[in-house]
C-alpha atoms as a PDB file:
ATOM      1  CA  UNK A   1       0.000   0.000   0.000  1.00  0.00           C
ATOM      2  CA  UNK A   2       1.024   3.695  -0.721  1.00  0.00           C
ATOM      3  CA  UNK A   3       1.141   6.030   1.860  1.00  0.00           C
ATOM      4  CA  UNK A   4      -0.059   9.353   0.808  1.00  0.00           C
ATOM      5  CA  UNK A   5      -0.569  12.570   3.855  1.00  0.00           C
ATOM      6  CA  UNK A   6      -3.138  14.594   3.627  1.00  0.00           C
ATOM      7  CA  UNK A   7      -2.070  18.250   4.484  1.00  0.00           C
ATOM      8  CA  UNK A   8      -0.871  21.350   3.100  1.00  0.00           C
ATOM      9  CA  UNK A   9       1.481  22.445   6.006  1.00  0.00           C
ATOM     10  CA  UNK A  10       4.711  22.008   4.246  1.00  0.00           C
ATOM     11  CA  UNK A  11       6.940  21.544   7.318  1.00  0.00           C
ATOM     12  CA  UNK A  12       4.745  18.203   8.044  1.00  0.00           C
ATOM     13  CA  UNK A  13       5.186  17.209   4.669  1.00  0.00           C
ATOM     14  CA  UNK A  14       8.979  17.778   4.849  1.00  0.00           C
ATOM     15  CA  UNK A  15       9.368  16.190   8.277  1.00  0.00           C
ATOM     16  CA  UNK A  16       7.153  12.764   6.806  1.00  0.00           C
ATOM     17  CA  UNK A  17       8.985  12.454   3.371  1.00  0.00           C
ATOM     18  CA  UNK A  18      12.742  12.463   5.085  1.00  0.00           C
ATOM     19  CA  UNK A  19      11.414   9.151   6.702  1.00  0.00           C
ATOM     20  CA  UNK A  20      11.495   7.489   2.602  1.00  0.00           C
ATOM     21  CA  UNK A  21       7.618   6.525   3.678  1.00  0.00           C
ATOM     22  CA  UNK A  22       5.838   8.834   1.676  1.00  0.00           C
ATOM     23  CA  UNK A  23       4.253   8.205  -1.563  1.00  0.00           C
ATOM     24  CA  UNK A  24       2.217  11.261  -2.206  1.00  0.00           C
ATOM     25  CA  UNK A  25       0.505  14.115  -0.766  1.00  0.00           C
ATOM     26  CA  UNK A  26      -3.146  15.265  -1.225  1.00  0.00           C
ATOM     27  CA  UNK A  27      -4.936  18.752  -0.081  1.00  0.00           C
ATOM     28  CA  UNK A  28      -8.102  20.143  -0.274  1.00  0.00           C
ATOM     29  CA  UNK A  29      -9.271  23.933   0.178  1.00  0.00           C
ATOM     30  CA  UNK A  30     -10.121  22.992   3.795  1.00  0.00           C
ATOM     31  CA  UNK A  31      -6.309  22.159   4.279  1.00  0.00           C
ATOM     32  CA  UNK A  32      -4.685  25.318   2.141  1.00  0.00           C
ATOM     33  CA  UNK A  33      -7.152  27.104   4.020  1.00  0.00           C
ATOM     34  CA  UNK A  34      -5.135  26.342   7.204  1.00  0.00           C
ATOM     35  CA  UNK A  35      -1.716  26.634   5.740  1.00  0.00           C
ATOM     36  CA  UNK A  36      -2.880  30.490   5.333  1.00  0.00           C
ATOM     37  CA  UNK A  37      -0.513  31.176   2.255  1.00  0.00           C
ATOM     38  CA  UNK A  38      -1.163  30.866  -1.793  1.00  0.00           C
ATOM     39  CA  UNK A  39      -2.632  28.174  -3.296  1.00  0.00           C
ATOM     40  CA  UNK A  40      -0.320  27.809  -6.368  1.00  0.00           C
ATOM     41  CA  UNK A  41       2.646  28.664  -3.985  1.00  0.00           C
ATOM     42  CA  UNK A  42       1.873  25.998  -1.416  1.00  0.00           C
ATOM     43  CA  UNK A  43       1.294  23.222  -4.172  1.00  0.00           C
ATOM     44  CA  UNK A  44       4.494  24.144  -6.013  1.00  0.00           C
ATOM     45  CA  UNK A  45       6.681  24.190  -2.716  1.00  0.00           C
ATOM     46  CA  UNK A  46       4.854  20.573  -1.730  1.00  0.00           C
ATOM     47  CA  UNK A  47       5.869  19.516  -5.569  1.00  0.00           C
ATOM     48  CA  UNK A  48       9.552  19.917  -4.768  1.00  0.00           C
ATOM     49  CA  UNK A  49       9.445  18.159  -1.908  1.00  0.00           C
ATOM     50  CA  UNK A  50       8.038  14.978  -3.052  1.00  0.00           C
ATOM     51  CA  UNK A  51       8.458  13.103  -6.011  1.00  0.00           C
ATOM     52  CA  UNK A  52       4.680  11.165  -6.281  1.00  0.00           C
ATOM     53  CA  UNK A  53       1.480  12.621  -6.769  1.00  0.00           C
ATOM     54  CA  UNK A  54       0.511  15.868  -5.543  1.00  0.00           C
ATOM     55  CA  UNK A  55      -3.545  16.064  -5.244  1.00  0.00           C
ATOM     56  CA  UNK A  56      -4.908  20.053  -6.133  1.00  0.00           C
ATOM     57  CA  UNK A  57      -8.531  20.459  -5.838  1.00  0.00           C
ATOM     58  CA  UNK A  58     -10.237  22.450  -8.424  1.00  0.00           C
ATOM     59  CA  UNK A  59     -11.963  25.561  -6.915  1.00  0.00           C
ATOM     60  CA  UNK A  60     -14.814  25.509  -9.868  1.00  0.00           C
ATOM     61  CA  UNK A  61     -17.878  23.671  -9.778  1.00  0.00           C
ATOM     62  CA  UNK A  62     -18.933  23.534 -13.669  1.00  0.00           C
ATOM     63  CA  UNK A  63     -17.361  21.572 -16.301  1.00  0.00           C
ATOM     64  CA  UNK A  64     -15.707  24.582 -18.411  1.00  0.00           C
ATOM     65  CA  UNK A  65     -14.811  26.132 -15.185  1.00  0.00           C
ATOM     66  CA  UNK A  66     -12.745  23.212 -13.590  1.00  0.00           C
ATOM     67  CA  UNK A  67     -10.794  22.390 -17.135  1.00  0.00           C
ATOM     68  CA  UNK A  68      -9.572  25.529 -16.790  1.00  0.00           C
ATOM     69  CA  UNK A  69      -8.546  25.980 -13.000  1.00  0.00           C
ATOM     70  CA  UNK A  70      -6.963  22.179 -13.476  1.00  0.00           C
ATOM     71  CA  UNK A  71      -4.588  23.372 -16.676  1.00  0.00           C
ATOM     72  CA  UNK A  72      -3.840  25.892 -14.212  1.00  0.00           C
ATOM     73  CA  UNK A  73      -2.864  23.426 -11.734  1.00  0.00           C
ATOM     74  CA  UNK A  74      -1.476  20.594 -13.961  1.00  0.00           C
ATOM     75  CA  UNK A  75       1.034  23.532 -15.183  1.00  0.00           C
ATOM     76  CA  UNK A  76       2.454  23.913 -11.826  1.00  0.00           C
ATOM     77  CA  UNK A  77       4.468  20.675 -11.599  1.00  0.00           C
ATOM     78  CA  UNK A  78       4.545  17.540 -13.197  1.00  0.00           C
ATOM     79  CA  UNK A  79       3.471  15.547 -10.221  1.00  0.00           C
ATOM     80  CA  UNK A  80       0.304  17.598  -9.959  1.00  0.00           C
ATOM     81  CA  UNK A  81      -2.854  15.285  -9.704  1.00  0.00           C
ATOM     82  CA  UNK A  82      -5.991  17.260 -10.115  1.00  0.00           C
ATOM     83  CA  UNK A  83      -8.756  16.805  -8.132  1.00  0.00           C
ATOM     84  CA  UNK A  84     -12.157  17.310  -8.651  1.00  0.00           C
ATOM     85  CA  UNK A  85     -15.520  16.037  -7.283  1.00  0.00           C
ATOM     86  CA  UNK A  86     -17.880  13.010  -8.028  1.00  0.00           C
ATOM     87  CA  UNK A  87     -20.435  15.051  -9.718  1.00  0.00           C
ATOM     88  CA  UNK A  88     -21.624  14.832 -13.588  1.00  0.00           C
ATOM     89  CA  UNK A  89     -19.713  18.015 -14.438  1.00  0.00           C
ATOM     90  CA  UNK A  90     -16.483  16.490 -12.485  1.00  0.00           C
ATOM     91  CA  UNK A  91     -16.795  12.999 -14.601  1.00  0.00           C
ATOM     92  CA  UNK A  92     -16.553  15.416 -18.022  1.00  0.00           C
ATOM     93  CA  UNK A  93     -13.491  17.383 -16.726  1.00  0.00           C
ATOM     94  CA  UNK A  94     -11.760  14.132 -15.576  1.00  0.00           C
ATOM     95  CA  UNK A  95     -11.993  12.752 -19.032  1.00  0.00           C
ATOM     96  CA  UNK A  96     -10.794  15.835 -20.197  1.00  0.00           C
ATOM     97  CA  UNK A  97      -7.641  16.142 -18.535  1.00  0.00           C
ATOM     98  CA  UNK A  98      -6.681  12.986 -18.432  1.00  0.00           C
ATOM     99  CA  UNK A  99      -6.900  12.878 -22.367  1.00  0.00           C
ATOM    100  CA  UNK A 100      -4.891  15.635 -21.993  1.00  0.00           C
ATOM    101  CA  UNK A 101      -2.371  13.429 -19.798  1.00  0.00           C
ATOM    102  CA  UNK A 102      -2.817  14.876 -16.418  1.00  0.00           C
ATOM    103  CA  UNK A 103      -3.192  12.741 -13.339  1.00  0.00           C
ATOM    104  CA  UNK A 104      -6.827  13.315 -12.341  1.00  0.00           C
ATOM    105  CA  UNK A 105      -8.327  12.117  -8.123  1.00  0.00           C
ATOM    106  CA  UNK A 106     -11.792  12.041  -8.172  1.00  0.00           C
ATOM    107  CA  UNK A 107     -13.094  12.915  -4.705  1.00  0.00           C
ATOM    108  CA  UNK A 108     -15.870  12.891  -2.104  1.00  0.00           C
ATOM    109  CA  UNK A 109     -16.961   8.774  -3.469  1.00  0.00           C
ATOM    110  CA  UNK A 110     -19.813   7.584  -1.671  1.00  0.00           C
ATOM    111  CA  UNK A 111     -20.809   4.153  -3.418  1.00  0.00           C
ATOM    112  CA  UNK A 112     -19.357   2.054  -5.525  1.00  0.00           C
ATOM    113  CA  UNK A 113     -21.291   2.760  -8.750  1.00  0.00           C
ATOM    114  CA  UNK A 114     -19.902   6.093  -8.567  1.00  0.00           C
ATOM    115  CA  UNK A 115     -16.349   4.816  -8.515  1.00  0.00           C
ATOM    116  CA  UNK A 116     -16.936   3.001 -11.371  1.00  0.00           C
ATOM    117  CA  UNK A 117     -18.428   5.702 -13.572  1.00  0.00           C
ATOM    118  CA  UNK A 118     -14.866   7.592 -12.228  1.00  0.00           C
ATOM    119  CA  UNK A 119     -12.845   4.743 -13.538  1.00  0.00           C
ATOM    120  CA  UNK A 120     -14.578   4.860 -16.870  1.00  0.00           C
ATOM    121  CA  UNK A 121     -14.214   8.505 -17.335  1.00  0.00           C
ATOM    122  CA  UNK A 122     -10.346   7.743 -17.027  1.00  0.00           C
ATOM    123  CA  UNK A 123      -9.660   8.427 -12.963  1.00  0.00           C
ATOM    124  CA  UNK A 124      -6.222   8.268 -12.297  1.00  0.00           C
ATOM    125  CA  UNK A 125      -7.245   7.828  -8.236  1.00  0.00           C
ATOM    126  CA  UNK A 126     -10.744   7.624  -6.860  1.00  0.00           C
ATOM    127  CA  UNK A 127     -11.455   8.670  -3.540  1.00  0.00           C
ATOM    128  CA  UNK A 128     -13.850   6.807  -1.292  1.00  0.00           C
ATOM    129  CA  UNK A 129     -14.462   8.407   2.368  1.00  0.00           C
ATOM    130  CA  UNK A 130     -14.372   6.118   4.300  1.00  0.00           C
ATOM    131  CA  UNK A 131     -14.449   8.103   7.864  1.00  0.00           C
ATOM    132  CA  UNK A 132     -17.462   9.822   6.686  1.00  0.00           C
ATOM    133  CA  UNK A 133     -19.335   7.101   6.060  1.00  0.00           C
ATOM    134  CA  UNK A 134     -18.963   5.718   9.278  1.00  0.00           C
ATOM    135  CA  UNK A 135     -19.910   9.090  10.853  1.00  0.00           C
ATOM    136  CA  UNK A 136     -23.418   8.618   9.281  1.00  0.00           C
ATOM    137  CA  UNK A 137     -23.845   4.984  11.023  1.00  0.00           C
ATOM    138  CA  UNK A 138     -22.576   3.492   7.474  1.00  0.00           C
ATOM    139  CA  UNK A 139     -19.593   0.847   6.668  1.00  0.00           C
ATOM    140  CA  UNK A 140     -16.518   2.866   4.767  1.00  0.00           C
ATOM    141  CA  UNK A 141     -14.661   0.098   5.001  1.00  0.00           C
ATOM    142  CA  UNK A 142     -17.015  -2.293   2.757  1.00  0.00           C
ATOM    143  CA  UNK A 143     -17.265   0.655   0.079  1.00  0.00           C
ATOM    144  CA  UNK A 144     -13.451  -0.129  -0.639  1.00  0.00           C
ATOM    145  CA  UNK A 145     -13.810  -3.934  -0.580  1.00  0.00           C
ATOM    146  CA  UNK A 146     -16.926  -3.253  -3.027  1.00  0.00           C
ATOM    147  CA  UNK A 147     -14.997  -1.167  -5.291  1.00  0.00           C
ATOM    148  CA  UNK A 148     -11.856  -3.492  -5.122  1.00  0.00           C
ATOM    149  CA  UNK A 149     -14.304  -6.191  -6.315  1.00  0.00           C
ATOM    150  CA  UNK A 150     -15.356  -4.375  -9.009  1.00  0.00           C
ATOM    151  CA  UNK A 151     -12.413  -3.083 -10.693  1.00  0.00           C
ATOM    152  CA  UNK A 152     -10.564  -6.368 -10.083  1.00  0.00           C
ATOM    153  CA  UNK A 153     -13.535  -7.775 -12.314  1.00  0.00           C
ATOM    154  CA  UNK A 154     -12.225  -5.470 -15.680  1.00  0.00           C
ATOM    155  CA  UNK A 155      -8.708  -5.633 -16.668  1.00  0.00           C
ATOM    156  CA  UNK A 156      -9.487  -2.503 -18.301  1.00  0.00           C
ATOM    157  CA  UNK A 157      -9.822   0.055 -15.320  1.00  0.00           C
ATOM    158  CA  UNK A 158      -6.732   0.933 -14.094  1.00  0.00           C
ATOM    159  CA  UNK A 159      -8.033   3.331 -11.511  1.00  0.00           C
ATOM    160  CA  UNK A 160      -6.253   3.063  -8.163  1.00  0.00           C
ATOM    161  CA  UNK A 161      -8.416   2.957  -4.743  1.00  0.00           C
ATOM    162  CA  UNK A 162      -7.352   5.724  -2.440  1.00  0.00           C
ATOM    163  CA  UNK A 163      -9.032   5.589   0.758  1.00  0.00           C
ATOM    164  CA  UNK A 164      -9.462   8.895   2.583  1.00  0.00           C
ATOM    165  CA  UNK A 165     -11.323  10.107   5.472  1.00  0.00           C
ATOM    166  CA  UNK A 166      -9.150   8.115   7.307  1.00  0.00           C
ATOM    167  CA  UNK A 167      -9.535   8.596  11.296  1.00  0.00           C
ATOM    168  CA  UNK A 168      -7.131   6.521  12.938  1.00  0.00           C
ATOM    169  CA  UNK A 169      -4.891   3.165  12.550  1.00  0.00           C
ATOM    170  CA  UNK A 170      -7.404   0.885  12.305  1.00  0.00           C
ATOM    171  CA  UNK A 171      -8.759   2.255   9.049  1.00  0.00           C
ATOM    172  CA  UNK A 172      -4.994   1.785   7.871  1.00  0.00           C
ATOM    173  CA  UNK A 173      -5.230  -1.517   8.362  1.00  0.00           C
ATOM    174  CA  UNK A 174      -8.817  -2.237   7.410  1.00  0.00           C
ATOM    175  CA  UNK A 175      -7.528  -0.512   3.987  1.00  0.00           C
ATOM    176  CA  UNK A 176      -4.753  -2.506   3.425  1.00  0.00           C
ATOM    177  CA  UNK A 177      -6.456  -5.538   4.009  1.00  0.00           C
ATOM    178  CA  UNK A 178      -9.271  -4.147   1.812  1.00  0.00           C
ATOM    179  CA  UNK A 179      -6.597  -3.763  -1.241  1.00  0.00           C
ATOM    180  CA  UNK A 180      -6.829   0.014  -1.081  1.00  0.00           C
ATOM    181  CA  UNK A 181      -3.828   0.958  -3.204  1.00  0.00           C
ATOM    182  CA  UNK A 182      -3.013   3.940  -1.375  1.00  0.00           C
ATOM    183  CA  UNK A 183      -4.514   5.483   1.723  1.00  0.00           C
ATOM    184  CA  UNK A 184      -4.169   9.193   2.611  1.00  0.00           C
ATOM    185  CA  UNK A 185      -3.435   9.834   6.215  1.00  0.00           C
ATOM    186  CA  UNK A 186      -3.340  12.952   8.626  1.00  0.00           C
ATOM    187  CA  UNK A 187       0.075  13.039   9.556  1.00  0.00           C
ATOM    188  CA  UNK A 188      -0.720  12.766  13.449  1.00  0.00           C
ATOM    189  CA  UNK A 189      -2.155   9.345  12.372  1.00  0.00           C
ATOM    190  CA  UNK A 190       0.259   8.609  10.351  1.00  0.00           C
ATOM    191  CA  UNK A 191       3.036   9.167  13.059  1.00  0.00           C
ATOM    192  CA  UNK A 192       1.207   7.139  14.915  1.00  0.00           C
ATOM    193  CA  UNK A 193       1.225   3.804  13.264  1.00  0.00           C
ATOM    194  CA  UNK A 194       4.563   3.198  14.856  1.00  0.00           C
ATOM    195  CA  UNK A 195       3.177   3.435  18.507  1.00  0.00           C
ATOM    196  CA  UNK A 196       2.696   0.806  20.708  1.00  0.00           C
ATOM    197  CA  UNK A 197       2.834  -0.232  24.497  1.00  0.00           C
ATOM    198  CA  UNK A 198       4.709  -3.357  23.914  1.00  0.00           C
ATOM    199  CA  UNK A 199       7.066  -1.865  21.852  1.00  0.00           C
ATOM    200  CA  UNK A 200       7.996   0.998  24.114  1.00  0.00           C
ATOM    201  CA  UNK A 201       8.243  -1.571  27.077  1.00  0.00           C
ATOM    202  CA  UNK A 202      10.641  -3.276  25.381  1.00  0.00           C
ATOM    203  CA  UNK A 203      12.950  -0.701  23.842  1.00  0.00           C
ATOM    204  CA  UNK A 204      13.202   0.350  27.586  1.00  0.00           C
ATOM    205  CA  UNK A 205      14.119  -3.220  28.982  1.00  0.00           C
ATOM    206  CA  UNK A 206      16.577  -3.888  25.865  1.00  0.00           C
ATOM    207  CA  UNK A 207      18.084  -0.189  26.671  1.00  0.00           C
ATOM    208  CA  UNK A 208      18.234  -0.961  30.818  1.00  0.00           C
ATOM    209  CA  UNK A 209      19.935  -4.735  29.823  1.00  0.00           C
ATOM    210  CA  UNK A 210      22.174  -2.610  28.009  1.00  0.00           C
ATOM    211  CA  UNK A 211      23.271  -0.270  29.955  1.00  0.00           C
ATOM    212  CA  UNK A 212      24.241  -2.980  32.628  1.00  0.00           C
ATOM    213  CA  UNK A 213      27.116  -4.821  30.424  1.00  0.00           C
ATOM    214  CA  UNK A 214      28.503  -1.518  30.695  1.00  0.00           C
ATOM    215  CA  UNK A 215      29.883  -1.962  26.703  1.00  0.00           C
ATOM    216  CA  UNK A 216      29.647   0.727  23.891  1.00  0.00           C
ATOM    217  CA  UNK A 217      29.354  -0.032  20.170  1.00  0.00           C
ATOM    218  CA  UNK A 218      30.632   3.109  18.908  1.00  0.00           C
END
């Protein structure tokens, strides 16, 4: 599975990518919002850092409107994935651009027919949200096993699953045993895949054993 973190605060995504874990990076207005600085500027800056795909919402809700706001965007870097939203207008855009050879994330996926009319307009990434789902009472989880089925079933979509809306480490896991391809992660949850009680306990006994040979390796 890919590990993609979802922010726009470009020290995070600095600190996360020196650690060779990180695959991509996706924002949303929400996020840049935060950051407080220019769009463009903020997106560029995250496209030198990492090498993968870079996820840049179109502002635009019409079709003529986000073809043009995601040329804007897909000029910024090479790595630039557009992203734009599960709606009829979205589906024409994404075929658009991606006939036009630009990495396209459809977003806010709520079932799985809609991820399959995203793979056949050409998706490079379709989004299903999975925390949101399970805010409403509903399982997020079985959306990606649904839509893992179904594009497993046709050799010809090459969409990837990209679980978002992720809330803590279990969804991680659930994901990856879901076949998500990638999963987008805050980084707080992200840092804290790494944690447990066990391991902590026993870093401190190896580190106390240790210290009582009284030897040094270095």
């Amino acid at each position: 599975m890919k590990f993609f973190v979802d922010t726009a605060d470009v020290d995070e995504i600095r600190e996360l990518a020196a650690t060779g874990l990180l695959d991509g990076v996706t924002t949303n207005p929400s996020l840049v919002m935060k950051a407080g600085r220019p769009f463009k500027e903020v997106i560029g800056e995250i496209c030198r850092i990492v090498n993968g795909p870079v996820s840049a919402e179109v502002a635009a809700t019409d079709y003529e409107g986000m073809v043009r706001e995601g040329r804007v965007l897909a000029a910024i870097a090479e790595n630039v994935a557009v992203k734009v939203p599960l709606t009829w207008d979205g589906l024409k855009a994404c075929r658009t651009l991606t006939d036009a050879g630009t990495m396209v994330n459809v977003t806010l996926c709520f079932t799985a027919a809609q991820a399959l009319l995203a793979a056949k307009a050409g998706a490079t990434f379709i989004s299903p949200f999975i925390g949101r789902l399970d805010d409403i009472g509903l399982d997020g989880m079985q959306l990606v096993s649904e839509i893992r089925a179904i594009y497993d079933n046709y050799e010809d979509l090459s969409t990837e699953i990209l679980a978002a809306s992720i809330r803590g480490p279990n969804h991680v896991k659930l994901a990856a045993i879901a076949g998500a391809d990638i999963a987008t992660i805050p980084p707080a949850v992200l840092k804290s895949l790494v944690k447990h009680p066990l391991t902590d306990k026993g870093l401190e006994q190896f580190v106390a054993d240790w210290k009582k040979t009284g030897q040094t390796i270095a």
